[in-house]
PDB file of N, CA and C in Angstrom:
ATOM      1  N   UNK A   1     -12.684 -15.831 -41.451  1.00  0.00           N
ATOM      2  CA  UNK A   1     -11.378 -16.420 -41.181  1.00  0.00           C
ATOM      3  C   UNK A   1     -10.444 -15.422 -40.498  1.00  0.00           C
ATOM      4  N   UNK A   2     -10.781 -13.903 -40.478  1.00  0.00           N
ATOM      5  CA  UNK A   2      -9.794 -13.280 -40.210  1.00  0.00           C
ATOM      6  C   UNK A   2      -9.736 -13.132 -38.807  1.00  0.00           C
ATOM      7  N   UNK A   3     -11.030 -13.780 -38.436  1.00  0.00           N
ATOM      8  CA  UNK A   3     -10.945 -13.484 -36.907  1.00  0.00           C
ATOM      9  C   UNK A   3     -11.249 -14.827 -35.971  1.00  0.00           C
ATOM     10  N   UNK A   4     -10.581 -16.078 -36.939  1.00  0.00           N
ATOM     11  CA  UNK A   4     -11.110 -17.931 -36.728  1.00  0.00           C
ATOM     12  C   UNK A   4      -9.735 -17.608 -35.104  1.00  0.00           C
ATOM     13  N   UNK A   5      -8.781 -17.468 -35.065  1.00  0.00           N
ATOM     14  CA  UNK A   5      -8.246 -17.586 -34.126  1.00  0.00           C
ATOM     15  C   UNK A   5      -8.246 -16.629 -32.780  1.00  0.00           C
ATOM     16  N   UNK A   6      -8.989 -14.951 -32.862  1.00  0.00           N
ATOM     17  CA  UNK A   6      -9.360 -14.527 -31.744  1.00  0.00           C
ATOM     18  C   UNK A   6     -10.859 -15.437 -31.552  1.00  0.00           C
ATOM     19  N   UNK A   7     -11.296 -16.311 -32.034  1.00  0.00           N
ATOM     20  CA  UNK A   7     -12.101 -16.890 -31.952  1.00  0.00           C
ATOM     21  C   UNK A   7     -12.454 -18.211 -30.820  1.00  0.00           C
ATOM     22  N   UNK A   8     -11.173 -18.663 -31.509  1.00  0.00           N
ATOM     23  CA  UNK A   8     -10.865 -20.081 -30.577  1.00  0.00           C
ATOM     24  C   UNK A   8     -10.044 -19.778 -29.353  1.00  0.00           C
ATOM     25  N   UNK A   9      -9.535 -18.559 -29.151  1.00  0.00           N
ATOM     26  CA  UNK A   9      -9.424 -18.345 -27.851  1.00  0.00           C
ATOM     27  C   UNK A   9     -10.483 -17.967 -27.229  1.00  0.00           C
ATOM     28  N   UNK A  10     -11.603 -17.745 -27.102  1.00  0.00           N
ATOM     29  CA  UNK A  10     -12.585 -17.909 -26.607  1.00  0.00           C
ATOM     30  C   UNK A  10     -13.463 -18.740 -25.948  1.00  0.00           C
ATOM     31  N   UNK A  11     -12.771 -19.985 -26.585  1.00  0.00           N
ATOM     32  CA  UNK A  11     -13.121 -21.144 -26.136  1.00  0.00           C
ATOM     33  C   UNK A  11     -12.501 -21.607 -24.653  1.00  0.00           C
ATOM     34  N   UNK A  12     -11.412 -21.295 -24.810  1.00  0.00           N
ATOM     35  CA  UNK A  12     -10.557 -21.809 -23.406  1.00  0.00           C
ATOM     36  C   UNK A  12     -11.521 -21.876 -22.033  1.00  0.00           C
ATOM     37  N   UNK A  13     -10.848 -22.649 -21.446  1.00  0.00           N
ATOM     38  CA  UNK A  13     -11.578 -22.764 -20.339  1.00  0.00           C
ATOM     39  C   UNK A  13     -10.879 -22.131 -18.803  1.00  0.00           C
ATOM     40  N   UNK A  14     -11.944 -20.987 -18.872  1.00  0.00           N
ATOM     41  CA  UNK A  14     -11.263 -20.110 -17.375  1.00  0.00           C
ATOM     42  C   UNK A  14     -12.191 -19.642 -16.457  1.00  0.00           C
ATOM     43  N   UNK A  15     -12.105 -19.403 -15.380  1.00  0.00           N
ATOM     44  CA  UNK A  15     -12.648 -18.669 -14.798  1.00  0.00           C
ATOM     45  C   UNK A  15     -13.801 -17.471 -14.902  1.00  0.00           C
ATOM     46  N   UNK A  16     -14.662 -17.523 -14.249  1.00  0.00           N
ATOM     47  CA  UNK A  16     -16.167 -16.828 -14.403  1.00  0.00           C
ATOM     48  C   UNK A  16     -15.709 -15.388 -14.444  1.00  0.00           C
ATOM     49  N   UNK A  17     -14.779 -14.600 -13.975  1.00  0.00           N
ATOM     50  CA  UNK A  17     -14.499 -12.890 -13.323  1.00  0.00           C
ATOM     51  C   UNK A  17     -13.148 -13.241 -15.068  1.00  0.00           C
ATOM     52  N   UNK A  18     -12.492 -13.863 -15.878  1.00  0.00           N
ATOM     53  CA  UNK A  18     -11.904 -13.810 -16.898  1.00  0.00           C
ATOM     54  C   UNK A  18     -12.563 -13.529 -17.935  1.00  0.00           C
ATOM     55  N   UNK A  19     -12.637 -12.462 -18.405  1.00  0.00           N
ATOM     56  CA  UNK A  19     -13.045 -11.771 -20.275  1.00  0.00           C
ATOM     57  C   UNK A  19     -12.255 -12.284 -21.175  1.00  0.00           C
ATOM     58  N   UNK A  20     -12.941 -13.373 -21.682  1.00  0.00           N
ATOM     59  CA  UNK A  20     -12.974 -13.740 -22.914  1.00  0.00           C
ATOM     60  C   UNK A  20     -12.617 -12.651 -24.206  1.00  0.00           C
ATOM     61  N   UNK A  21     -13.116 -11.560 -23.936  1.00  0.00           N
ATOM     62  CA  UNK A  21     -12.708 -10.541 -24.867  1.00  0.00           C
ATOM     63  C   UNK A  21     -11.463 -10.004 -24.292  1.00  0.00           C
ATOM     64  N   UNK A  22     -10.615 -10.108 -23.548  1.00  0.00           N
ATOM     65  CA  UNK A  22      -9.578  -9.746 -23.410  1.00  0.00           C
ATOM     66  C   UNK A  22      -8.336 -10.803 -23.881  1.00  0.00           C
ATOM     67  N   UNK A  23      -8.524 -11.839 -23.461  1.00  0.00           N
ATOM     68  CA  UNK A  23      -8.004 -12.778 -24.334  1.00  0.00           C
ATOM     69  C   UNK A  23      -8.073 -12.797 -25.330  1.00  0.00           C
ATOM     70  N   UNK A  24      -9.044 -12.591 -26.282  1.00  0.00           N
ATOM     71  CA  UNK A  24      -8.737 -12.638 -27.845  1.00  0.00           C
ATOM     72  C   UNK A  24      -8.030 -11.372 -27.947  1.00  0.00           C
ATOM     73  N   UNK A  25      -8.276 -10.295 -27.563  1.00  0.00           N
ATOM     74  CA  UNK A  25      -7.697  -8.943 -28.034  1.00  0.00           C
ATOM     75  C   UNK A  25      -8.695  -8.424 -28.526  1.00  0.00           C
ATOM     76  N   UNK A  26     -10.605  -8.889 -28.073  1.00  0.00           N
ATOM     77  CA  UNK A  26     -11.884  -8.180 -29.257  1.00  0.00           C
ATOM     78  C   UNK A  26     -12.028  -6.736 -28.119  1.00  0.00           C
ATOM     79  N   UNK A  27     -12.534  -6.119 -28.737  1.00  0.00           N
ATOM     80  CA  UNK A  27     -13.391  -4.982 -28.098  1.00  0.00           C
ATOM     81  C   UNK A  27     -14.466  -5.661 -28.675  1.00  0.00           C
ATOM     82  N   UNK A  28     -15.304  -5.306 -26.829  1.00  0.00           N
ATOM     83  CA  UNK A  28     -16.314  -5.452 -26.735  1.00  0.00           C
ATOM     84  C   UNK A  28     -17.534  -4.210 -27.195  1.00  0.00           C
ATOM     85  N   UNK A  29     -18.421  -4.811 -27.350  1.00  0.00           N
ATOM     86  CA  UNK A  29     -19.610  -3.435 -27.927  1.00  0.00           C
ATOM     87  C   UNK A  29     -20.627  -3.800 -26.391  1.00  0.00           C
ATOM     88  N   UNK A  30     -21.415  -2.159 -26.247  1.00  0.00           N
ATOM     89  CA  UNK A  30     -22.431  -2.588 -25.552  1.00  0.00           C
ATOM     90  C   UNK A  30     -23.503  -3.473 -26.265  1.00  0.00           C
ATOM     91  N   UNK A  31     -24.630  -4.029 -25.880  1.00  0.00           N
ATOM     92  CA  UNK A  31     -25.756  -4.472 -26.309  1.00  0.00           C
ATOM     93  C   UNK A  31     -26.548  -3.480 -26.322  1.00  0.00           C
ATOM     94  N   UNK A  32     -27.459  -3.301 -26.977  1.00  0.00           N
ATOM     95  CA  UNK A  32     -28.577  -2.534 -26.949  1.00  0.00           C
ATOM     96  C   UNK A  32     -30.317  -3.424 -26.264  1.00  0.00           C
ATOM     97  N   UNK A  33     -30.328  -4.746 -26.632  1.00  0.00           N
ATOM     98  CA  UNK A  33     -31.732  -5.085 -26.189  1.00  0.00           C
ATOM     99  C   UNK A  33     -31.580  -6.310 -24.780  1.00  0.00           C
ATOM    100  N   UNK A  34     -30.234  -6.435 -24.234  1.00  0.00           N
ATOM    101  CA  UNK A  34     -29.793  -7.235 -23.415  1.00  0.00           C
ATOM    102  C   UNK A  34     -28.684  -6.914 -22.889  1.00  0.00           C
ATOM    103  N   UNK A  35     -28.140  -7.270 -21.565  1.00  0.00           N
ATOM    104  CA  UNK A  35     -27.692  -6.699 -20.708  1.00  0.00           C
ATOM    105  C   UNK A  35     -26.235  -7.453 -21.056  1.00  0.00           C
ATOM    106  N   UNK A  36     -25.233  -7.990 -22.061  1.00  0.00           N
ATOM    107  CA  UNK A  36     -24.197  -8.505 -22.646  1.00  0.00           C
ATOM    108  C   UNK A  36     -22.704  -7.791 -23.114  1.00  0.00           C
ATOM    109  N   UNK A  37     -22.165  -7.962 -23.361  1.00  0.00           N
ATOM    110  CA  UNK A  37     -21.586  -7.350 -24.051  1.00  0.00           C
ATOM    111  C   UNK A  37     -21.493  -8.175 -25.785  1.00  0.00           C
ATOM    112  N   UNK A  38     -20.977  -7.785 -26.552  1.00  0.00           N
ATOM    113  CA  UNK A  38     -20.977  -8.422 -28.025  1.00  0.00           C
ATOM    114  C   UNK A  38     -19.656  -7.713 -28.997  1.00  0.00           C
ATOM    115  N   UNK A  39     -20.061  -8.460 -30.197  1.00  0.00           N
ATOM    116  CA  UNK A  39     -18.441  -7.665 -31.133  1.00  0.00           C
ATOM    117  C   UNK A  39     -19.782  -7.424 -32.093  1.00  0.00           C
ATOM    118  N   UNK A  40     -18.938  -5.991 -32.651  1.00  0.00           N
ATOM    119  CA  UNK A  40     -19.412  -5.215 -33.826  1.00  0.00           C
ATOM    120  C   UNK A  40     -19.912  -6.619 -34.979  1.00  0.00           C
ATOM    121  N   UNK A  41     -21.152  -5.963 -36.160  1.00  0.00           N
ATOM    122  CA  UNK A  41     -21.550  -6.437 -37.155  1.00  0.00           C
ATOM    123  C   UNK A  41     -20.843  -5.339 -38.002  1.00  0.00           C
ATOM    124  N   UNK A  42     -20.059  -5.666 -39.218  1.00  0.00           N
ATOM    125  CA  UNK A  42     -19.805  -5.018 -40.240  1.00  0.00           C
ATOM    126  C   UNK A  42     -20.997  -4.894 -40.739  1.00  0.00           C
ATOM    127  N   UNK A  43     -21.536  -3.407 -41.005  1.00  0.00           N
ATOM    128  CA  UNK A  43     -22.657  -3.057 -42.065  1.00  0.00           C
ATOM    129  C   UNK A  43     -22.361  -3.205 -42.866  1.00  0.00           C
ATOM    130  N   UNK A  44     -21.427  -3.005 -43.676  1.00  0.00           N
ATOM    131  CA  UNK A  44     -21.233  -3.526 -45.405  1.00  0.00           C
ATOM    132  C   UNK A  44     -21.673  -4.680 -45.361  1.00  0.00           C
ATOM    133  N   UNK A  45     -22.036  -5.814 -44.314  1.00  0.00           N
ATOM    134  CA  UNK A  45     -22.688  -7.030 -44.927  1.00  0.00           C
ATOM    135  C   UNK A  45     -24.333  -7.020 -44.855  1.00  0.00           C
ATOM    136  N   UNK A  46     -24.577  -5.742 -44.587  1.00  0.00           N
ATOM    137  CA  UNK A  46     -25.962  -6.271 -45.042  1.00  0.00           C
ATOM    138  C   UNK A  46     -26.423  -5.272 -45.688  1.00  0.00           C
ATOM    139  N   UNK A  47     -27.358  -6.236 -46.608  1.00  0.00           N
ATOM    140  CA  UNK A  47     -27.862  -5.525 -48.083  1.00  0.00           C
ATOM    141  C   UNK A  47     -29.530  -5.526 -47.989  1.00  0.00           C
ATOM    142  N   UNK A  48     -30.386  -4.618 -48.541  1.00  0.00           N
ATOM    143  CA  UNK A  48     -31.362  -4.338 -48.552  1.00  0.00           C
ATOM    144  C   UNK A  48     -32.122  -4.593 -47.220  1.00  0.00           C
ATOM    145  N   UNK A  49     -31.034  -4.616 -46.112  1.00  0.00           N
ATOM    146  CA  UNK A  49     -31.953  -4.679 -44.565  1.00  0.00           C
ATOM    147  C   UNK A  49     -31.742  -5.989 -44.165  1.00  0.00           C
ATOM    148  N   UNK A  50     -31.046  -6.623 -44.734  1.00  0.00           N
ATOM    149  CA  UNK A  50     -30.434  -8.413 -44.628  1.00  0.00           C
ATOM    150  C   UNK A  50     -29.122  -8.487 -44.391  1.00  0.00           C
ATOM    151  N   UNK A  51     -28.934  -9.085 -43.467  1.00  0.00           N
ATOM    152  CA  UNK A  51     -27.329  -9.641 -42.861  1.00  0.00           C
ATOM    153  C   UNK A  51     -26.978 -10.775 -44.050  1.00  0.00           C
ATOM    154  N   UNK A  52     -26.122 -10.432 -44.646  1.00  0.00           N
ATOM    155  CA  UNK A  52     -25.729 -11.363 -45.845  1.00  0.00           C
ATOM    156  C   UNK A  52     -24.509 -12.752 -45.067  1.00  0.00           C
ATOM    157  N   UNK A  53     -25.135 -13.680 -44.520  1.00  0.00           N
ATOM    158  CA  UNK A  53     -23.999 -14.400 -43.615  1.00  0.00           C
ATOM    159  C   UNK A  53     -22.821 -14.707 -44.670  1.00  0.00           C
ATOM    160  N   UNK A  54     -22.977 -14.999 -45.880  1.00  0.00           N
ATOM    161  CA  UNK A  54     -22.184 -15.695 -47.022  1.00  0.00           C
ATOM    162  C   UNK A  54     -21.336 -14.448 -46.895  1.00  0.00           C
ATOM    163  N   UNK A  55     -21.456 -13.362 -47.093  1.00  0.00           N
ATOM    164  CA  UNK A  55     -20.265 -12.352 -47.466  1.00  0.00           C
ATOM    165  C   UNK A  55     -19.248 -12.233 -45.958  1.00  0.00           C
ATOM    166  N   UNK A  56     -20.198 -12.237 -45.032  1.00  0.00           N
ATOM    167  CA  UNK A  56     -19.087 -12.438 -44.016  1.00  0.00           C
ATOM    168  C   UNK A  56     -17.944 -13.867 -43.810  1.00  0.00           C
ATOM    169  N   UNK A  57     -18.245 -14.824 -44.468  1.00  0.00           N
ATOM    170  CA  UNK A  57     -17.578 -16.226 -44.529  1.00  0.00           C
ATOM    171  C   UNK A  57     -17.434 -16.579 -43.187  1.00  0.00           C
ATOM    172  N   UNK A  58     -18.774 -16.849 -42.311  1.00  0.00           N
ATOM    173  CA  UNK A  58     -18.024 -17.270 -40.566  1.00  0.00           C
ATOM    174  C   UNK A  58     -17.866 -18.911 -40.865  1.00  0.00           C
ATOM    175  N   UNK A  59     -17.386 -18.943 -39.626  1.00  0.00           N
ATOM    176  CA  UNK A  59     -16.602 -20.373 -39.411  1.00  0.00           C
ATOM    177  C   UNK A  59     -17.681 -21.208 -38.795  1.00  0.00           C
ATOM    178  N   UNK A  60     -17.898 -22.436 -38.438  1.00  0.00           N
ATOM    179  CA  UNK A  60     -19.006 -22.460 -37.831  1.00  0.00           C
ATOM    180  C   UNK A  60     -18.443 -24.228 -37.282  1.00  0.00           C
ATOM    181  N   UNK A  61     -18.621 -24.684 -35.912  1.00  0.00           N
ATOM    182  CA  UNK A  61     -17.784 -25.900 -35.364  1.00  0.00           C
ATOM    183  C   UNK A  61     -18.452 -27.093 -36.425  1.00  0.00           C
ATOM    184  N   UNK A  62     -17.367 -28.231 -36.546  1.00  0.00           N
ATOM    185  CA  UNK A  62     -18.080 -28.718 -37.435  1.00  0.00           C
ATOM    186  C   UNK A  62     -18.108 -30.361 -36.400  1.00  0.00           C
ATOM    187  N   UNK A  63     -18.148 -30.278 -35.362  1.00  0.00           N
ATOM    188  CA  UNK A  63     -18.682 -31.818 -34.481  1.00  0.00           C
ATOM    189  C   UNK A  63     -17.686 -32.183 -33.660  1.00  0.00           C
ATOM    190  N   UNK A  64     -16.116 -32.404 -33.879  1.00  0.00           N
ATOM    191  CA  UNK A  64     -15.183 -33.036 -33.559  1.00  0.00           C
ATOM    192  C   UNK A  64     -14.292 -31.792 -32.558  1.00  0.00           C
ATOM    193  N   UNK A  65     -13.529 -32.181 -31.854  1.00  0.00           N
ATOM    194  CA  UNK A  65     -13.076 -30.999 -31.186  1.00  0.00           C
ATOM    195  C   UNK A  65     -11.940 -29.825 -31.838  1.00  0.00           C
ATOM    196  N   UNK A  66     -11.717 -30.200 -32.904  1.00  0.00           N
ATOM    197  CA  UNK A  66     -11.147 -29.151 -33.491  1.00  0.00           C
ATOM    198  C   UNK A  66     -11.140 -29.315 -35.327  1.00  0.00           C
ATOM    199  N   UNK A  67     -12.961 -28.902 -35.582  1.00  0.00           N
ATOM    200  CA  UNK A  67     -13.085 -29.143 -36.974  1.00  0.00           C
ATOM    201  C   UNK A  67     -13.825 -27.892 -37.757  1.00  0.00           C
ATOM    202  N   UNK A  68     -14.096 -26.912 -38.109  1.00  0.00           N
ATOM    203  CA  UNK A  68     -14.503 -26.134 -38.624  1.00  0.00           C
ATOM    204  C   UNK A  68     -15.061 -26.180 -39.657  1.00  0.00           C
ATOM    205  N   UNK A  69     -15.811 -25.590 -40.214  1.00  0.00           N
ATOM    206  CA  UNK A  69     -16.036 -25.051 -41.749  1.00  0.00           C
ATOM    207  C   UNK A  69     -16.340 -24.046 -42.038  1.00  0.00           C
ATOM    208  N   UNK A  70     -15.773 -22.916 -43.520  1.00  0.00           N
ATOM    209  CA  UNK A  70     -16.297 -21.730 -43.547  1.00  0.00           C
ATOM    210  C   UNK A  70     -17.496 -21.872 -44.601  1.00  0.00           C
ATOM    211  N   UNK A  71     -18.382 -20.966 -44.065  1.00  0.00           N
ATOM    212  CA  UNK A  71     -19.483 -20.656 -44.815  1.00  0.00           C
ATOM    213  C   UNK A  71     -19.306 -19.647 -45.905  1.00  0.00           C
ATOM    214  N   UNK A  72     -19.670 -19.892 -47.297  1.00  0.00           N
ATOM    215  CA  UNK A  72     -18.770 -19.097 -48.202  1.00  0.00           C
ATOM    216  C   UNK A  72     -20.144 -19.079 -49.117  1.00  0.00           C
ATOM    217  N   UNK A  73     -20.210 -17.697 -49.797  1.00  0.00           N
ATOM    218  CA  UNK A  73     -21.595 -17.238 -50.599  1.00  0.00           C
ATOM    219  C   UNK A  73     -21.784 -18.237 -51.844  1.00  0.00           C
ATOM    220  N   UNK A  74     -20.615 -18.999 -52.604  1.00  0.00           N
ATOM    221  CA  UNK A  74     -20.800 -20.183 -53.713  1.00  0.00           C
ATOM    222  C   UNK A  74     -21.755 -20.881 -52.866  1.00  0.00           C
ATOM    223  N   UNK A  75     -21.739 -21.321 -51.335  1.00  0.00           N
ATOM    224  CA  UNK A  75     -21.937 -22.390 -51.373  1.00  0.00           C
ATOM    225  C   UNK A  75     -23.898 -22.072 -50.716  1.00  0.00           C
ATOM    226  N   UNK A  76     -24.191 -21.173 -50.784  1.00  0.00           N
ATOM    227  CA  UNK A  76     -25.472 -20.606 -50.859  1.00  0.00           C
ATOM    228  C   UNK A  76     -27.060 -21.446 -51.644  1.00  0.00           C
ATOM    229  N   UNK A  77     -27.575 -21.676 -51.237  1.00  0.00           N
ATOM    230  CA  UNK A  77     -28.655 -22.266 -52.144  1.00  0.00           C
ATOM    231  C   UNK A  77     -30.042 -21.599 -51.531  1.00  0.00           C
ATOM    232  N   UNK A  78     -31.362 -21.880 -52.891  1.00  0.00           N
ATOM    233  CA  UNK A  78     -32.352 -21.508 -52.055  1.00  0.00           C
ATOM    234  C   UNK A  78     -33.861 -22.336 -51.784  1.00  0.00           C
ATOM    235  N   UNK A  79     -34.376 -22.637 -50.996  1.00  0.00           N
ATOM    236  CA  UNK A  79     -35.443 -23.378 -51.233  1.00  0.00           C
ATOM    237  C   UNK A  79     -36.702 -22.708 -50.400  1.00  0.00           C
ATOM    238  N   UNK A  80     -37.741 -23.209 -51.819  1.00  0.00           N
ATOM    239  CA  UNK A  80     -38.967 -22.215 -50.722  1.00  0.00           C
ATOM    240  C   UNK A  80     -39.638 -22.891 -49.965  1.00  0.00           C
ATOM    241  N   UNK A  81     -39.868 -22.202 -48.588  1.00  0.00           N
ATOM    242  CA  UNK A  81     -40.568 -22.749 -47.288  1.00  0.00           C
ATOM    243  C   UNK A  81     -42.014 -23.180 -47.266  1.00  0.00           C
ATOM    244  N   UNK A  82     -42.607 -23.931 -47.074  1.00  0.00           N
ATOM    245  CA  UNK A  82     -43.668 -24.426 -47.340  1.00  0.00           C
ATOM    246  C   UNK A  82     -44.757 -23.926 -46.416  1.00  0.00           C
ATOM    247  N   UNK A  83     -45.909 -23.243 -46.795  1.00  0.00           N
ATOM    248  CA  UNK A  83     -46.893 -22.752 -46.113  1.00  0.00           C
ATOM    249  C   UNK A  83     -46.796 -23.102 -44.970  1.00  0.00           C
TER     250      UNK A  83
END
């Protein structure tokens, strides 16, 4: 959530030579396995070599043009994958 609105400026619709990361206000990171730019992963979210998505709480579109939901670690479940 802390970053749901440099977020949705991202969305806007501009021009191909316009950074999106300048509009929000993100610093950009290099990529390492692709030629992109990207925003930092907090390491405190991942535990034993696992990106914990629940501790980060991202937002994620939910269908309609302005509907969201956050993903939050309560709402976590687990089921095992079948051979």
């Amino acid at each position: 959530m802390d970053l749901a609105q440099q977020m949705n400026l991202t969305a806007a619709h501009v021009a191909h030579d316009v950074s999106e990361f300048k509009i929000a206000g993100l610093t950009a990171a290099p990529s390492k396995l692709v030629n992109v730019p990207r925003v930092h992963i907090d390491k405190a979210m991942i535990k034993d070599g696992v990106y914990q998505t629940g501790l980060a709480r991202p937002i994620v579109r939910a269908g309609r043009r302005g509907d969201y939901f956050e993903i939050k670690p309560e709402n976590m479940f687990e089921m095992i994958r079948p051979d």
